[in-house]
PDB file of N, CA and C in Angstrom:
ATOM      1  N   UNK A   1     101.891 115.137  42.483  1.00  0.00           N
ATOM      2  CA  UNK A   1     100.556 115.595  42.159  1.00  0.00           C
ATOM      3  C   UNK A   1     100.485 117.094  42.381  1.00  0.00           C
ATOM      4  N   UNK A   2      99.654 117.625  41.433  1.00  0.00           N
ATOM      5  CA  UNK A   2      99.662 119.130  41.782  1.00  0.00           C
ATOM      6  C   UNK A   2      98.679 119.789  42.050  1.00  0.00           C
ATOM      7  N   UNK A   3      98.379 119.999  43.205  1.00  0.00           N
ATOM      8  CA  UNK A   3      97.390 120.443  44.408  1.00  0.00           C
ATOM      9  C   UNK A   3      96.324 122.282  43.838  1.00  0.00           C
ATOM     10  N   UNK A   4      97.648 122.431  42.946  1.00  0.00           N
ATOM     11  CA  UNK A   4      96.973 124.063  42.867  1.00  0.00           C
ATOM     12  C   UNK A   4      96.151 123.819  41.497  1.00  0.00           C
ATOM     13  N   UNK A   5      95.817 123.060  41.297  1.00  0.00           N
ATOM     14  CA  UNK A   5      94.613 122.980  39.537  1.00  0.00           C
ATOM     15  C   UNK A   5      93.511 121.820  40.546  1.00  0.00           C
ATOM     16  N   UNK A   6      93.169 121.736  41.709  1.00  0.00           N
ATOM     17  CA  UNK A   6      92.229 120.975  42.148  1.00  0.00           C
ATOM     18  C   UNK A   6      91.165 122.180  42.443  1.00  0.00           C
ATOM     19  N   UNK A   7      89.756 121.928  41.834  1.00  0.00           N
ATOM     20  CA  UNK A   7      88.264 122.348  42.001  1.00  0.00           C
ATOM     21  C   UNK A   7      87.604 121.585  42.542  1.00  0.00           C
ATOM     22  N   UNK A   8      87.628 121.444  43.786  1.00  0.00           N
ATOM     23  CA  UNK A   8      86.476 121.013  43.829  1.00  0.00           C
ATOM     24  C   UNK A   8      84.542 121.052  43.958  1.00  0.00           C
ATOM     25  N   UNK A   9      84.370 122.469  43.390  1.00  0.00           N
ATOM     26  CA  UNK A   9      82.956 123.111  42.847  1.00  0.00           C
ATOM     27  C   UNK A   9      83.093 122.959  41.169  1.00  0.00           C
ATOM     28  N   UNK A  10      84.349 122.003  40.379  1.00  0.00           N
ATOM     29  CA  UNK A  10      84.038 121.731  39.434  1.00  0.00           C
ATOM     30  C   UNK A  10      82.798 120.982  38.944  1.00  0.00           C
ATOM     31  N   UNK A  11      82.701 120.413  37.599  1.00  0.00           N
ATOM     32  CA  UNK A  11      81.855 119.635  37.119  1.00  0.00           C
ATOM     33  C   UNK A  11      81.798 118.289  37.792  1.00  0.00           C
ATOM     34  N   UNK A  12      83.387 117.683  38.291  1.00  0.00           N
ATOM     35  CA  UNK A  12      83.224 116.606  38.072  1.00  0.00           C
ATOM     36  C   UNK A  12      83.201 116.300  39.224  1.00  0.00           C
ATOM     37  N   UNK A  13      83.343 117.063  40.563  1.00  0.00           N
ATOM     38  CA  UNK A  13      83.562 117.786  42.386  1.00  0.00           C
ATOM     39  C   UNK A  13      81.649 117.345  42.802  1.00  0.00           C
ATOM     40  N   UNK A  14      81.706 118.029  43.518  1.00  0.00           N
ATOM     41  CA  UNK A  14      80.769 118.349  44.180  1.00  0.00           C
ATOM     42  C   UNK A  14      79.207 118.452  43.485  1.00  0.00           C
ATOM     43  N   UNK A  15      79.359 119.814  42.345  1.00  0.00           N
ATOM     44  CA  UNK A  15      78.644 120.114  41.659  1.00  0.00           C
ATOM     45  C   UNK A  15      77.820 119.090  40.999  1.00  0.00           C
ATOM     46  N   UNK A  16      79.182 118.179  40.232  1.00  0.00           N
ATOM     47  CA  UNK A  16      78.310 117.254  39.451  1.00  0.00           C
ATOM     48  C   UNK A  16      77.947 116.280  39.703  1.00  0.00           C
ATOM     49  N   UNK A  17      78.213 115.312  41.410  1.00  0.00           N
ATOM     50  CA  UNK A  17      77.673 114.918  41.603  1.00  0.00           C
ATOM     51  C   UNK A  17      76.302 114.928  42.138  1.00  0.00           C
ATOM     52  N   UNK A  18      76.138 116.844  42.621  1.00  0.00           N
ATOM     53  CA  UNK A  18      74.909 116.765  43.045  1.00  0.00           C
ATOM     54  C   UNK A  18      73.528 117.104  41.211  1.00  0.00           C
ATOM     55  N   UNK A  19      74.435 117.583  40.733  1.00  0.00           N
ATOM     56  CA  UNK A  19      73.445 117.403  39.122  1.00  0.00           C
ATOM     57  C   UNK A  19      72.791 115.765  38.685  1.00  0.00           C
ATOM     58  N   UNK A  20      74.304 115.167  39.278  1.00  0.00           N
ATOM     59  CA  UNK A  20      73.921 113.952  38.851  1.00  0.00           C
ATOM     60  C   UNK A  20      72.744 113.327  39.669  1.00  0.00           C
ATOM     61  N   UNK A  21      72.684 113.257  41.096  1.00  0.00           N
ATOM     62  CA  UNK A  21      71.946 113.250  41.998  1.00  0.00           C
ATOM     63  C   UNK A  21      70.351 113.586  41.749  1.00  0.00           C
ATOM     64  N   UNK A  22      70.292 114.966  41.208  1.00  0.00           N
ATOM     65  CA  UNK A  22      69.054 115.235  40.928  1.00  0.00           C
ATOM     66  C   UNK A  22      68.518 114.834  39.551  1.00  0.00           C
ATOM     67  N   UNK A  23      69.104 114.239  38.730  1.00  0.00           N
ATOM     68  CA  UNK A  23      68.537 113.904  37.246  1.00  0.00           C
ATOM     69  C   UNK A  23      68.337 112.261  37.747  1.00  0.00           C
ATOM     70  N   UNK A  24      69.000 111.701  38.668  1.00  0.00           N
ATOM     71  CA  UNK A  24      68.210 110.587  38.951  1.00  0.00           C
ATOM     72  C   UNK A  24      67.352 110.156  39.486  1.00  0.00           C
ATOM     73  N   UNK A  25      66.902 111.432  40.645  1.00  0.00           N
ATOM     74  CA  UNK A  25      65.465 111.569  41.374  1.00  0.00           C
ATOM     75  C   UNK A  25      64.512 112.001  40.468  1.00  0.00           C
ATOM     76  N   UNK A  26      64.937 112.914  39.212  1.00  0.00           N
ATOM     77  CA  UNK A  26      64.017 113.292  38.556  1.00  0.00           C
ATOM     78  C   UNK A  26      63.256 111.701  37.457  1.00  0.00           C
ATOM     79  N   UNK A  27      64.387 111.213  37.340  1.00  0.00           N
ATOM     80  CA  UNK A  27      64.162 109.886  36.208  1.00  0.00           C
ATOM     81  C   UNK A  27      63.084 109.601  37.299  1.00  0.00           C
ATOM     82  N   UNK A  28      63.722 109.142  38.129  1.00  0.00           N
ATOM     83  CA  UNK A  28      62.569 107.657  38.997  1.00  0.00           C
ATOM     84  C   UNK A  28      61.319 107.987  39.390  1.00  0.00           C
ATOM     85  N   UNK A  29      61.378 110.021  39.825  1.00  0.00           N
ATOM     86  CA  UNK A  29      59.858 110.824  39.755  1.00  0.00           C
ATOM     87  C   UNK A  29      58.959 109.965  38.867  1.00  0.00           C
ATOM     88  N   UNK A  30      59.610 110.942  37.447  1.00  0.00           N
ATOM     89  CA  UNK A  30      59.208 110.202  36.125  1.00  0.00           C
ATOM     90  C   UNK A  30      58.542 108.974  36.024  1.00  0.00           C
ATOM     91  N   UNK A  31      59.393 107.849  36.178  1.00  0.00           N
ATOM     92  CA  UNK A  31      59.125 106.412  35.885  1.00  0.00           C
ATOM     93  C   UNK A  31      58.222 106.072  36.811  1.00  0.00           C
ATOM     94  N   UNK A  32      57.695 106.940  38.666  1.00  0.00           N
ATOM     95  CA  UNK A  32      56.947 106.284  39.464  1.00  0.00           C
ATOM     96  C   UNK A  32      55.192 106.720  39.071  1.00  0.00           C
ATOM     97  N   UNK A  33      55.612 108.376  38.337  1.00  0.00           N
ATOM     98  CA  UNK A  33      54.486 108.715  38.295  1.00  0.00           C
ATOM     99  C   UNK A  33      53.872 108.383  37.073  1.00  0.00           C
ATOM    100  N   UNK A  34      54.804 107.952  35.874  1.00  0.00           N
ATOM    101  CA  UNK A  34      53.686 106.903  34.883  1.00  0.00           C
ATOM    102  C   UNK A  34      53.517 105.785  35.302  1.00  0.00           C
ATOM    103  N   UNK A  35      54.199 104.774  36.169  1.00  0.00           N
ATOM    104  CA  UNK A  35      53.869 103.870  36.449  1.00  0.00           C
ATOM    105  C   UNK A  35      52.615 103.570  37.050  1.00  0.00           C
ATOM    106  N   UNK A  36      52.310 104.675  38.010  1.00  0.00           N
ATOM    107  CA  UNK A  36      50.815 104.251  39.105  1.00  0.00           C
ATOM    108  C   UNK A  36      49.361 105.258  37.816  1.00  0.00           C
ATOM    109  N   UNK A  37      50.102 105.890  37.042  1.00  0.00           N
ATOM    110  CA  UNK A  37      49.084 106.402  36.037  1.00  0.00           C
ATOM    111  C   UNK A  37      48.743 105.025  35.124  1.00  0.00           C
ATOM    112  N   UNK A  38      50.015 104.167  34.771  1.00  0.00           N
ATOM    113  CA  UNK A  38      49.345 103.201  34.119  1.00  0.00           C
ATOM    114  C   UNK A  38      48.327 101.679  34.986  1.00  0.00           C
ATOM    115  N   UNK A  39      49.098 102.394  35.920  1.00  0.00           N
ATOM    116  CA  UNK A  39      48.064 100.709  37.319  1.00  0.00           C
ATOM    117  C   UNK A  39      46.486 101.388  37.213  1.00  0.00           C
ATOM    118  N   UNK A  40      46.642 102.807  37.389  1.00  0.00           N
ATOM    119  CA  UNK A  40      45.152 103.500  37.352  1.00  0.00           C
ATOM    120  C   UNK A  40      44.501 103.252  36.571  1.00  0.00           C
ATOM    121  N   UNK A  41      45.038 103.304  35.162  1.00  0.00           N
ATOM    122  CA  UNK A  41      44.453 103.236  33.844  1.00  0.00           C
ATOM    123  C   UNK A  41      43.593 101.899  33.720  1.00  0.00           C
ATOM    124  N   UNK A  42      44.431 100.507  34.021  1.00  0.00           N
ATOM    125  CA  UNK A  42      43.962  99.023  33.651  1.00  0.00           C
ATOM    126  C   UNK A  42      43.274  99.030  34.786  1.00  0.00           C
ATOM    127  N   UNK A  43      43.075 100.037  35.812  1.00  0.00           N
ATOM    128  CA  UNK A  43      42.587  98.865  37.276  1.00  0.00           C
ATOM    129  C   UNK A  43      40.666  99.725  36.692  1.00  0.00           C
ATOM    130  N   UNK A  44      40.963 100.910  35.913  1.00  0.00           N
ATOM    131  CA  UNK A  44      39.675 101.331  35.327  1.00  0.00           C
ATOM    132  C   UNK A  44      39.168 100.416  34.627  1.00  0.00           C
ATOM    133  N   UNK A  45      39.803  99.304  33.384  1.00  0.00           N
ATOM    134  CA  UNK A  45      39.005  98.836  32.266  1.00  0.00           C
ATOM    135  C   UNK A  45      39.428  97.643  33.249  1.00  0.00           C
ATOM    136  N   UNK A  46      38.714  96.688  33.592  1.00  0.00           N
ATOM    137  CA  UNK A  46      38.787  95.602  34.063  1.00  0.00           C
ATOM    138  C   UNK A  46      38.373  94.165  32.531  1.00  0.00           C
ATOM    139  N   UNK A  47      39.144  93.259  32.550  1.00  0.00           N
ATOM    140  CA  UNK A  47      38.309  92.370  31.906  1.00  0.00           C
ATOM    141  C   UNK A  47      37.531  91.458  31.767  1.00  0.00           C
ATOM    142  N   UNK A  48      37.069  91.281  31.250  1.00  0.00           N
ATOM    143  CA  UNK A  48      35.847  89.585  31.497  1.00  0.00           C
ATOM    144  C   UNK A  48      36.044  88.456  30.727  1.00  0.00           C
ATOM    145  N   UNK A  49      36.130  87.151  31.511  1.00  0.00           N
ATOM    146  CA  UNK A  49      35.864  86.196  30.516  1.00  0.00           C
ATOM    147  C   UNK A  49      35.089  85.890  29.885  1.00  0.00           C
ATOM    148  N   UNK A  50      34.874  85.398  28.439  1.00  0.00           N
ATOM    149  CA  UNK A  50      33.372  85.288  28.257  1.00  0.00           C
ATOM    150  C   UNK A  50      32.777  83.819  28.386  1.00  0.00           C
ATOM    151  N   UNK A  51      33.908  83.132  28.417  1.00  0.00           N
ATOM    152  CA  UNK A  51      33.394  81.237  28.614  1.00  0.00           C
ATOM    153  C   UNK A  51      34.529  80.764  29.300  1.00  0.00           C
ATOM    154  N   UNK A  52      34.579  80.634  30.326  1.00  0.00           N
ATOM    155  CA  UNK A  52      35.868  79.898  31.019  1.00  0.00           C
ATOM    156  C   UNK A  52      35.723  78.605  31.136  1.00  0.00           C
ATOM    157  N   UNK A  53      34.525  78.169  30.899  1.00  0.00           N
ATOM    158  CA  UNK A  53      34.867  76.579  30.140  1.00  0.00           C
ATOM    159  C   UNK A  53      35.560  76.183  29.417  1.00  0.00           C
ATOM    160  N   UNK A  54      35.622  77.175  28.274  1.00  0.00           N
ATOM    161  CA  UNK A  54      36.292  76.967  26.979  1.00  0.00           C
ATOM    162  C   UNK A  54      38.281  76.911  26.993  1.00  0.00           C
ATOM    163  N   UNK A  55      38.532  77.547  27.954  1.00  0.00           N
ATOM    164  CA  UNK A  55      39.924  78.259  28.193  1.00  0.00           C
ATOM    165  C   UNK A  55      40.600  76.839  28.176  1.00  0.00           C
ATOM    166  N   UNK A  56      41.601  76.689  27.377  1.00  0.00           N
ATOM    167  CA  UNK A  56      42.786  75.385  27.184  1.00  0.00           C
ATOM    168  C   UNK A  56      43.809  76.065  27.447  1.00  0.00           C
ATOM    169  N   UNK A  57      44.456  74.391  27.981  1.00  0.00           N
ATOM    170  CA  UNK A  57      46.010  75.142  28.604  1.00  0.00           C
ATOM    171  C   UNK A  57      47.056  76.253  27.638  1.00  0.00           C
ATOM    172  N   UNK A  58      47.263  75.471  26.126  1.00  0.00           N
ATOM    173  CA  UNK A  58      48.103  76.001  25.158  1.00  0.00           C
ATOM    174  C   UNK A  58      46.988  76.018  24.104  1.00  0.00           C
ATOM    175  N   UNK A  59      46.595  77.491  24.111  1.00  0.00           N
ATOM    176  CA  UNK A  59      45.981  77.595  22.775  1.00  0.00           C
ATOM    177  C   UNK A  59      45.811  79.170  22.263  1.00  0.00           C
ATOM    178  N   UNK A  60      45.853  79.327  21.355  1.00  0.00           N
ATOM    179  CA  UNK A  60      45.923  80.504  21.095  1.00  0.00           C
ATOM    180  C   UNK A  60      44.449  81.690  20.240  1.00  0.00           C
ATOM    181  N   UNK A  61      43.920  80.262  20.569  1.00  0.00           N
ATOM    182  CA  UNK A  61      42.617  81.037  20.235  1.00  0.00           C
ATOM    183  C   UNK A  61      41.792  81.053  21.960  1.00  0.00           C
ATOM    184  N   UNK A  62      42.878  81.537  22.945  1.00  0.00           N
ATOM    185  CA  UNK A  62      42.303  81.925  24.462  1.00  0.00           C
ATOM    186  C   UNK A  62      42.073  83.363  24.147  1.00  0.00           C
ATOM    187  N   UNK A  63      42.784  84.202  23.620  1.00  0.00           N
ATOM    188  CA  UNK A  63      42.750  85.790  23.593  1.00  0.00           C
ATOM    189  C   UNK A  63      40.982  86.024  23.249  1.00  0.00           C
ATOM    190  N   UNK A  64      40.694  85.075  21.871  1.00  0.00           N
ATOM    191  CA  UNK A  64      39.203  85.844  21.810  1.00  0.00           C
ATOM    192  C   UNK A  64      38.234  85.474  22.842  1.00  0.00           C
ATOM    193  N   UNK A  65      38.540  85.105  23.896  1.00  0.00           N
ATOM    194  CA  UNK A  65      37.612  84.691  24.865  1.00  0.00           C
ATOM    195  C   UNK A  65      36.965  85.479  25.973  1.00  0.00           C
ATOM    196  N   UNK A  66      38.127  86.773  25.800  1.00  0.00           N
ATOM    197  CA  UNK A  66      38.465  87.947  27.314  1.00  0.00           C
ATOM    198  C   UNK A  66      37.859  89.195  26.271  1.00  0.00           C
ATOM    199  N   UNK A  67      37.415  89.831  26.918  1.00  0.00           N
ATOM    200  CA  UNK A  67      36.595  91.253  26.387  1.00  0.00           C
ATOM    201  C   UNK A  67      37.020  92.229  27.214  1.00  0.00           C
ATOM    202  N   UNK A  68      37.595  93.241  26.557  1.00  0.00           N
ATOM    203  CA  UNK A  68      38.478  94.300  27.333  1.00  0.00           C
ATOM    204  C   UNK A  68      37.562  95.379  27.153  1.00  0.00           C
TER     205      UNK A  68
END
């Protein structure tokens, strides 16, 4: 093995694992801070039933029942 072509402040060393490091804190930033923007969003419009008498187990005329 030949010792004198080793970098380790290359791309693939040190460096890039800390690049890599930070583009995955940046993703999950990302993904946490739309996530609680979208919990905010629905926990604003709440929905209502309008006849919960009516509600059957399998049916697909349940959707027109809820008023968003």
């Amino acid at each position: 093995m030949n010792n004198a072509n080793r970098n380790i402040f290359g791309l693939h060393g040190i460096t890039g694992m800390l690049i890599a490091t930070v583009l995955l804190l940046s993703i999950l930033v990302c993904f946490t801070i739309w996530g609680i923007d979208a919990q905010r969003e629905v926990a604003n419009k709440p929905y209502e039933i309008t006849n919960p008498q009516a509600i059957e187990m399998i049916n697909k005329a349940n959707a027109d029942l809820i008023k968003r």
